[in-house]
N, C-alpha and C. Protein backbone atom coordinates (compact mmCIF):
# COMPACT_ATOMS: atom_id res chain seq x y z
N UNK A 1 0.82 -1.19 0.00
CA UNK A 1 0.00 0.00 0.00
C UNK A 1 0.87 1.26 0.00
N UNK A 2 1.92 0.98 1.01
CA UNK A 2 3.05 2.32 0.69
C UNK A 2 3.47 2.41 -0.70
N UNK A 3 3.77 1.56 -1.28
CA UNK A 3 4.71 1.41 -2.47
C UNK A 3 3.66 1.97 -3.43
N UNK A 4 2.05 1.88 -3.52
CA UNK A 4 1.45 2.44 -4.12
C UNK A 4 1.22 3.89 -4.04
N UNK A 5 1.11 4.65 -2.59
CA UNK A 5 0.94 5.74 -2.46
C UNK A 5 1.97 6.53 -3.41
N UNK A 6 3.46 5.53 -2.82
CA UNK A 6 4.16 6.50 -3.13
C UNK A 6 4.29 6.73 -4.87
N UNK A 7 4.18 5.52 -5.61
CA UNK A 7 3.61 5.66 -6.70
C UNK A 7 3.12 6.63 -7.53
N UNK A 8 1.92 7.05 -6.80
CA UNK A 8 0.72 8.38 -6.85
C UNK A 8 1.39 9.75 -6.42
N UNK A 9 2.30 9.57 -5.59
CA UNK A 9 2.85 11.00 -4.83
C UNK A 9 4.31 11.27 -6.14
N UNK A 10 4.88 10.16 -6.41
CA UNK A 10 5.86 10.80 -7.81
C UNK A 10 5.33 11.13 -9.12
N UNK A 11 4.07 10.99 -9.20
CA UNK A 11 3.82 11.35 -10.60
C UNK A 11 3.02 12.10 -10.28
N UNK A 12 2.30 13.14 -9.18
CA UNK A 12 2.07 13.92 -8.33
C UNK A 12 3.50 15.38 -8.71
N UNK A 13 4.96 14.30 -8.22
CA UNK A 13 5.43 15.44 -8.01
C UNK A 13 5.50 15.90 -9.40
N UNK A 14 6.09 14.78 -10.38
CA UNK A 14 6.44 14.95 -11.47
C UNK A 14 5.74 15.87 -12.14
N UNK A 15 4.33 15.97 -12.15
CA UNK A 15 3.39 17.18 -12.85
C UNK A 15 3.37 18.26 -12.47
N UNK A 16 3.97 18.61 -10.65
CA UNK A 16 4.23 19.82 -10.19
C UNK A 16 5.25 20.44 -10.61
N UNK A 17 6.53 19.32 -10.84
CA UNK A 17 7.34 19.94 -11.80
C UNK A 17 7.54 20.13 -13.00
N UNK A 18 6.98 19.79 -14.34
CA UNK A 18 5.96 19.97 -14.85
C UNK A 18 5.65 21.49 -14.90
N UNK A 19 4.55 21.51 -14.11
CA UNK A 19 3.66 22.65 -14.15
C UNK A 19 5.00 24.19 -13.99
N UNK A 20 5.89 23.90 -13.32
CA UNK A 20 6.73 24.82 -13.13
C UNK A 20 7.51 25.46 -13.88
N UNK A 21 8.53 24.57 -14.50
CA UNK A 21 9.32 24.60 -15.24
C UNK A 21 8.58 24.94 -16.74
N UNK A 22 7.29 24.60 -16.51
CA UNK A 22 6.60 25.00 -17.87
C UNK A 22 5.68 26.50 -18.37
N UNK A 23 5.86 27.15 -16.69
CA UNK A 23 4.76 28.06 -16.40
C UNK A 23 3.52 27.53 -17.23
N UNK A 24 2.61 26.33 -16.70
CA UNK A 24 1.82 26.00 -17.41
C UNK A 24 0.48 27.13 -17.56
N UNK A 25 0.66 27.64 -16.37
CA UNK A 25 -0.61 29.05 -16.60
C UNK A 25 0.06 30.10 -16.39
N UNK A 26 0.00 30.77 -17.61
CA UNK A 26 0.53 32.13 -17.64
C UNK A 26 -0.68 33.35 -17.49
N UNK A 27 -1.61 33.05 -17.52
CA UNK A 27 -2.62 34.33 -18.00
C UNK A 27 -2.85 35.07 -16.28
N UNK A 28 -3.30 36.35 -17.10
CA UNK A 28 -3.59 37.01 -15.30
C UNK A 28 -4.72 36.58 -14.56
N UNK A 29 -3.85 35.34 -13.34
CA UNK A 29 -5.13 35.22 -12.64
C UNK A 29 -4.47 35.03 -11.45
N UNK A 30 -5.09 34.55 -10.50
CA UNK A 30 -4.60 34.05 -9.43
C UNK A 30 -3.80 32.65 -9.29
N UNK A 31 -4.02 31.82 -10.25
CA UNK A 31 -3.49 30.47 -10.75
C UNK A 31 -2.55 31.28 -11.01
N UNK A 32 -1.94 32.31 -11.86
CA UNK A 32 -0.62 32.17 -12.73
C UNK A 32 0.70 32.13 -11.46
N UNK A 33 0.00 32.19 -10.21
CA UNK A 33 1.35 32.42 -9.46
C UNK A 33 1.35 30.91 -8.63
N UNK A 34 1.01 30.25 -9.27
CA UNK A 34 1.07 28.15 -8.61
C UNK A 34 2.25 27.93 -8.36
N UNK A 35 2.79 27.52 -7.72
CA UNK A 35 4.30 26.90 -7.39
C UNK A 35 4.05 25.69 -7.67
N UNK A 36 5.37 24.92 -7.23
CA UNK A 36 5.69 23.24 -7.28
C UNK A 36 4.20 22.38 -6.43
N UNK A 37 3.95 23.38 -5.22
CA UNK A 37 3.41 22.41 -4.51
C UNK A 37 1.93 22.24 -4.75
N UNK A 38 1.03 23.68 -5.34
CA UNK A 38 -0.08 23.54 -6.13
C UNK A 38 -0.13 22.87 -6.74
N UNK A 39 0.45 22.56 -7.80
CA UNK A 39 0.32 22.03 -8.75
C UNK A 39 0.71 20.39 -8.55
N UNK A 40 1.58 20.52 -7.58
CA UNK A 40 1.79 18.22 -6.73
C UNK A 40 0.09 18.42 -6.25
N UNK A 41 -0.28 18.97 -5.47
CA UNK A 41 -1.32 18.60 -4.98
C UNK A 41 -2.36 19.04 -6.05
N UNK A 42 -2.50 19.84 -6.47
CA UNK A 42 -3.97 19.59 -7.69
C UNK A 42 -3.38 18.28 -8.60
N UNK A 43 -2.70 17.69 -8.68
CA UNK A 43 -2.05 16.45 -9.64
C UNK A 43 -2.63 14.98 -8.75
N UNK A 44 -2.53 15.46 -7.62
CA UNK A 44 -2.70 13.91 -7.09
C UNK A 44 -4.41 14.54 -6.39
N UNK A 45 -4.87 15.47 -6.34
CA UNK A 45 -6.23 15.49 -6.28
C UNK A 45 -7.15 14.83 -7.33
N UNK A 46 -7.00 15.66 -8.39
CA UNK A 46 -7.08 14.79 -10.16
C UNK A 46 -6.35 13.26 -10.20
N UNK A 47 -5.76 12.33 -9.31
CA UNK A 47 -5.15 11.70 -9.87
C UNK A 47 -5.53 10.55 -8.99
N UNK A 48 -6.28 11.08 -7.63
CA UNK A 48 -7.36 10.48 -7.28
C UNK A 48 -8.51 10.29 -7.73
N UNK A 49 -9.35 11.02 -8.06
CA UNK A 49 -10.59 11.36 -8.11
C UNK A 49 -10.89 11.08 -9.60
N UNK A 50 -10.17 11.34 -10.48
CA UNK A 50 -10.31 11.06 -12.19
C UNK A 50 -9.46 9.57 -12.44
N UNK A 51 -8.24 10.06 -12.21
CA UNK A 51 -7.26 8.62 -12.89
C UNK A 51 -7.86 7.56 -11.90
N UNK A 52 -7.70 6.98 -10.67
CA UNK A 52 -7.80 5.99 -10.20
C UNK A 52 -8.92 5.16 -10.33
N UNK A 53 -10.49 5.91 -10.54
CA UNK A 53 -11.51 5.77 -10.66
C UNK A 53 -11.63 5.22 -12.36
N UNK A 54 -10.81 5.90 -13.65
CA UNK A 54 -10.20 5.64 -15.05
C UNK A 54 -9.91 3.86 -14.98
N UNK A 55 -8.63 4.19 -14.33
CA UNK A 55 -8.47 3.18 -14.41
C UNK A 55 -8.33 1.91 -13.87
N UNK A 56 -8.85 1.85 -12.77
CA UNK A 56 -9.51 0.56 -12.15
C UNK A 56 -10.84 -0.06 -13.10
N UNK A 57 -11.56 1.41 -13.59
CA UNK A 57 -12.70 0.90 -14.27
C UNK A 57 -12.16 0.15 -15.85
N UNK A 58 -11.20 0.72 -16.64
CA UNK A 58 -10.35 0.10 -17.62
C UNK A 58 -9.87 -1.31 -17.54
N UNK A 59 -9.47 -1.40 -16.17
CA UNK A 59 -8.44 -2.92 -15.88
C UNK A 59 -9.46 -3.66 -15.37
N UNK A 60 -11.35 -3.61 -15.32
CA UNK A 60 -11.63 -4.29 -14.40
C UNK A 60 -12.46 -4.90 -16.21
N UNK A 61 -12.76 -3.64 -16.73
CA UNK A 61 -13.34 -4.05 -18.52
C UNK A 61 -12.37 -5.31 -19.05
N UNK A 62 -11.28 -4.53 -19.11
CA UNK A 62 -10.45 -5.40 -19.90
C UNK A 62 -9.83 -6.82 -19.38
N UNK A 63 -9.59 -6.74 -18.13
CA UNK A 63 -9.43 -7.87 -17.69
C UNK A 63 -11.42 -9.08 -17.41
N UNK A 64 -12.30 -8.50 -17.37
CA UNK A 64 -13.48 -8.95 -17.60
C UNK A 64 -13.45 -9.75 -19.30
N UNK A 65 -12.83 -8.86 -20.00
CA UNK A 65 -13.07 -9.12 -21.82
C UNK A 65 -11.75 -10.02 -21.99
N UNK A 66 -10.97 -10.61 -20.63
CA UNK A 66 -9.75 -11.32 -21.25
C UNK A 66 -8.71 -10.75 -22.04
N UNK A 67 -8.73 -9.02 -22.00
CA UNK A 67 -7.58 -8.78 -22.78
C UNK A 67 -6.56 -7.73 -22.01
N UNK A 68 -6.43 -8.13 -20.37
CA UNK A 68 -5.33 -7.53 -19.96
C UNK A 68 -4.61 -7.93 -19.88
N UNK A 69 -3.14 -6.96 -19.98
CA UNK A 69 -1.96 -7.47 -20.12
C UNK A 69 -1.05 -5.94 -20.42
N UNK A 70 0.32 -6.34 -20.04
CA UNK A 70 1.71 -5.03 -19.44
C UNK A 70 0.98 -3.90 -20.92
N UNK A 71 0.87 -4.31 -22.18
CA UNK A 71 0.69 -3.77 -23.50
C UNK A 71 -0.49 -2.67 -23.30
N UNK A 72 -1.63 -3.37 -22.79
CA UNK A 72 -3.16 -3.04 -22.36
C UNK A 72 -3.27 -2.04 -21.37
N UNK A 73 -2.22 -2.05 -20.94
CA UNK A 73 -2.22 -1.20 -19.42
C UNK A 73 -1.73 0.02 -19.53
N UNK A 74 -0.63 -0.02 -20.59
CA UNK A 74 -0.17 1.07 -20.99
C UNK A 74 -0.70 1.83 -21.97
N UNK A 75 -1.41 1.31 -22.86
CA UNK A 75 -1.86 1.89 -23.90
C UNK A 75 -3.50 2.25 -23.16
N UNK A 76 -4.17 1.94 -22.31
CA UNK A 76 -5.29 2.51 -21.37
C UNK A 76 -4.89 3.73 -20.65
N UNK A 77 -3.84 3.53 -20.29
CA UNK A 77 -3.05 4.76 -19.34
C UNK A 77 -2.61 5.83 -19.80
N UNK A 78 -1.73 5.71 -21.25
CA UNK A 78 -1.72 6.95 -22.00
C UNK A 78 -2.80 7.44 -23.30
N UNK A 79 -3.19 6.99 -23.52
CA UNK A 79 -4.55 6.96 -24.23
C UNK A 79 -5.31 8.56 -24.22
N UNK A 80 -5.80 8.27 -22.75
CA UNK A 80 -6.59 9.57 -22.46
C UNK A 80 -5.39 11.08 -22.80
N UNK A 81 -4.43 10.78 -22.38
CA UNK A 81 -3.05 12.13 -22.48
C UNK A 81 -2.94 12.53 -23.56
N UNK A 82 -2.63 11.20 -24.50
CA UNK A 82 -2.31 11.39 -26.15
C UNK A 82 -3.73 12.14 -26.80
N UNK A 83 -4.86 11.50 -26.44
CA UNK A 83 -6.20 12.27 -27.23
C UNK A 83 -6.13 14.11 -26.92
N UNK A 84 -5.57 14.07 -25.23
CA UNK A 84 -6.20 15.62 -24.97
C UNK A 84 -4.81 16.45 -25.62
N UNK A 85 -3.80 16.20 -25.73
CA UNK A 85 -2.49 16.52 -26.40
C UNK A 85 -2.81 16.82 -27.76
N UNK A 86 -3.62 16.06 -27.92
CA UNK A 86 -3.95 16.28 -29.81
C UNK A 86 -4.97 17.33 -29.80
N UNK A 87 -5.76 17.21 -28.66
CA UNK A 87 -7.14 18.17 -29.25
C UNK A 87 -6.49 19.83 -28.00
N UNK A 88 -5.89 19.84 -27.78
CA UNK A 88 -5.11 20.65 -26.80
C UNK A 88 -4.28 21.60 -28.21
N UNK A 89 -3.68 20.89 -29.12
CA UNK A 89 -2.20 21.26 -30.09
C UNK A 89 -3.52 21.81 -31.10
N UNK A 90 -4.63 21.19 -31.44
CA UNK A 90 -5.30 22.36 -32.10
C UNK A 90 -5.70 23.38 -32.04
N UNK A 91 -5.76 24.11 -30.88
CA UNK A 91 -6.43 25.12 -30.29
C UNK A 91 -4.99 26.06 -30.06
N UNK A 92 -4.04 25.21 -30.09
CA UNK A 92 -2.78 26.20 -29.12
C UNK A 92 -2.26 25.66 -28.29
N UNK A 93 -1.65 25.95 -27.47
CA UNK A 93 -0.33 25.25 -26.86
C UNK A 93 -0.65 24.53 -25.44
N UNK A 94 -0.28 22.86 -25.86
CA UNK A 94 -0.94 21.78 -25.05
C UNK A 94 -0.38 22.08 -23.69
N UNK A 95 -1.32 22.04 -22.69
CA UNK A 95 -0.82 22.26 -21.18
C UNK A 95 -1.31 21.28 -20.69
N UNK A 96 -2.47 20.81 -20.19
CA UNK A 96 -2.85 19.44 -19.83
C UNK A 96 -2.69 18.19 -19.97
N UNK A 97 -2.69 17.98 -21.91
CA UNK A 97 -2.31 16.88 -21.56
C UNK A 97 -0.81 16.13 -21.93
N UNK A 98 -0.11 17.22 -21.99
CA UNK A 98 1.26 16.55 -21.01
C UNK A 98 1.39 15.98 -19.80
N UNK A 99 0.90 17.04 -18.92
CA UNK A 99 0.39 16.50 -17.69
C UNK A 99 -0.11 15.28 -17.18
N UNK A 100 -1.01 14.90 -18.39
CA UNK A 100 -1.58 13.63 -18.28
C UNK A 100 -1.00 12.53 -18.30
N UNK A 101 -0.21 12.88 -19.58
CA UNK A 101 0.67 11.94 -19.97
C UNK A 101 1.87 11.50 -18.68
N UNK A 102 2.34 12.90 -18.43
CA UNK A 102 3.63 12.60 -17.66
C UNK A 102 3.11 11.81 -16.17
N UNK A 103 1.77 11.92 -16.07
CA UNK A 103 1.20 10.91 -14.75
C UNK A 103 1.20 9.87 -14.76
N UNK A 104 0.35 9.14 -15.92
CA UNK A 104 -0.32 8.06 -16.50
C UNK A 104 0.99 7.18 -16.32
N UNK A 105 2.06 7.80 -17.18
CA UNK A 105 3.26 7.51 -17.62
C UNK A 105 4.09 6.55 -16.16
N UNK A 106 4.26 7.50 -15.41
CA UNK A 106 4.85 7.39 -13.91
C UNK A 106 4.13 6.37 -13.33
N UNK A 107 2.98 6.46 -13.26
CA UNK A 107 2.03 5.37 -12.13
C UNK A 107 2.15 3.99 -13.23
N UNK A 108 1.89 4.22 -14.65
CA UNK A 108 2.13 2.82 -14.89
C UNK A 108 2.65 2.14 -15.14
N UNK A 109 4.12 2.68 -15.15
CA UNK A 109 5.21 2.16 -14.71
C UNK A 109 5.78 1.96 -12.93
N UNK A 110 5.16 2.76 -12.09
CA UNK A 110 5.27 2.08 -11.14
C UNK A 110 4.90 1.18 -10.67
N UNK A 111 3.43 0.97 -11.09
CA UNK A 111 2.24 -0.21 -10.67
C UNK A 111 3.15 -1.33 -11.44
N UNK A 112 3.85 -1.42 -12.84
CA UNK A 112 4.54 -2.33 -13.36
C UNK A 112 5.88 -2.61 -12.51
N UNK A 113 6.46 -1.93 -11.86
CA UNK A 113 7.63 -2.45 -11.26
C UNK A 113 7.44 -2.86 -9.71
N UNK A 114 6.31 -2.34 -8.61
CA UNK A 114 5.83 -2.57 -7.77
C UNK A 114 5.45 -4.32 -7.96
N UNK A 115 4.84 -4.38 -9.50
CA UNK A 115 3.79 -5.78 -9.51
C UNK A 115 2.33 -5.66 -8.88
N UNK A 116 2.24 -4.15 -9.42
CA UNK A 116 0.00 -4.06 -8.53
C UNK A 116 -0.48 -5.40 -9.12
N UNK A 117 -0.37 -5.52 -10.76
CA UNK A 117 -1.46 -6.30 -11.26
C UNK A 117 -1.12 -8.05 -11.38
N UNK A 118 -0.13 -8.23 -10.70
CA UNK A 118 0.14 -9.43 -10.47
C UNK A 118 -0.44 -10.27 -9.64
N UNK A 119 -0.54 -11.54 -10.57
CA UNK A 119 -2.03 -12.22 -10.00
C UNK A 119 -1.03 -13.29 -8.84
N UNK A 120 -1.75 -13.30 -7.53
CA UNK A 120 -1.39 -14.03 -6.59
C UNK A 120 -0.78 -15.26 -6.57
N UNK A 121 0.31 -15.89 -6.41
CA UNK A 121 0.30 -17.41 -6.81
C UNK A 121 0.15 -18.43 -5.60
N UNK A 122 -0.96 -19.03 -5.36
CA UNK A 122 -1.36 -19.56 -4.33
C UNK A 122 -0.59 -21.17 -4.28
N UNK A 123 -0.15 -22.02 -3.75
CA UNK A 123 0.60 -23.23 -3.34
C UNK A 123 -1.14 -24.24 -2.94
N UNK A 124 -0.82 -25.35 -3.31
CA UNK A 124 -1.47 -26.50 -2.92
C UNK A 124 -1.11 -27.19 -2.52
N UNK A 125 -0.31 -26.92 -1.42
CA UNK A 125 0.31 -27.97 -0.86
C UNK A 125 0.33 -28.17 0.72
């Protein structure tokens, strides 16, 4: 469960830094002055509340339809980033879904090196 949090808290930070290094909001508002730590915590607010809810519901389809697997997981995970990146680059200059990406990216490769989706191997003996 730690190994997961912490999971969620680096691709958390990763979008805060991210958001920084990118001045992802420049316009005059009260957002344009976000630091590192706004932007970790609006990342893992969103990353609760949207991603986790994403994709549990993804891995519970696809593994239901027999077609999960390391390939499936990744391509569910960046999926949503790559679409808003594209429809983001038409309008003008993508801020979100980098973001997305650079999350998706982090957690599902952590969940892959942790072993979240590794199925139990039980002994009969």
């Amino acid at each position: 469960m730690i190994a997961f949090l912490g999971v969620l808290l680096a691709a958390a930070a990763l979008v805060g830094w991210w958001g920084v290094a990118t001045r992802m909001i420049t316009m005059d508002s009260p957002f344009a002055s976000f630091d590192f730590r706004a932007y970790a915590v609006f990342a893992l607010i969103f990353e609760v509340l949207l991603g986790l809810p994403y994709a549990f519901g993804v891995r519970a389809v696809l593994r239901w339809r027999r077609l999960w697997s390391p390939a499936s997981m990744w391509l569910a995970a960046l999926a949503p980033g790559v679409v808003v990146t594209l429809l983001e680059a038409l309008e003008g200059k993508p801020m979100f879904g980098p973001c997305l990406l650079l999350a998706a990216a982090v957690i599902a490769a952590g969940w892959q090196i942790i072993g979240f989706d590794k199925r139990t191997q039980g002994s009969n003996g």
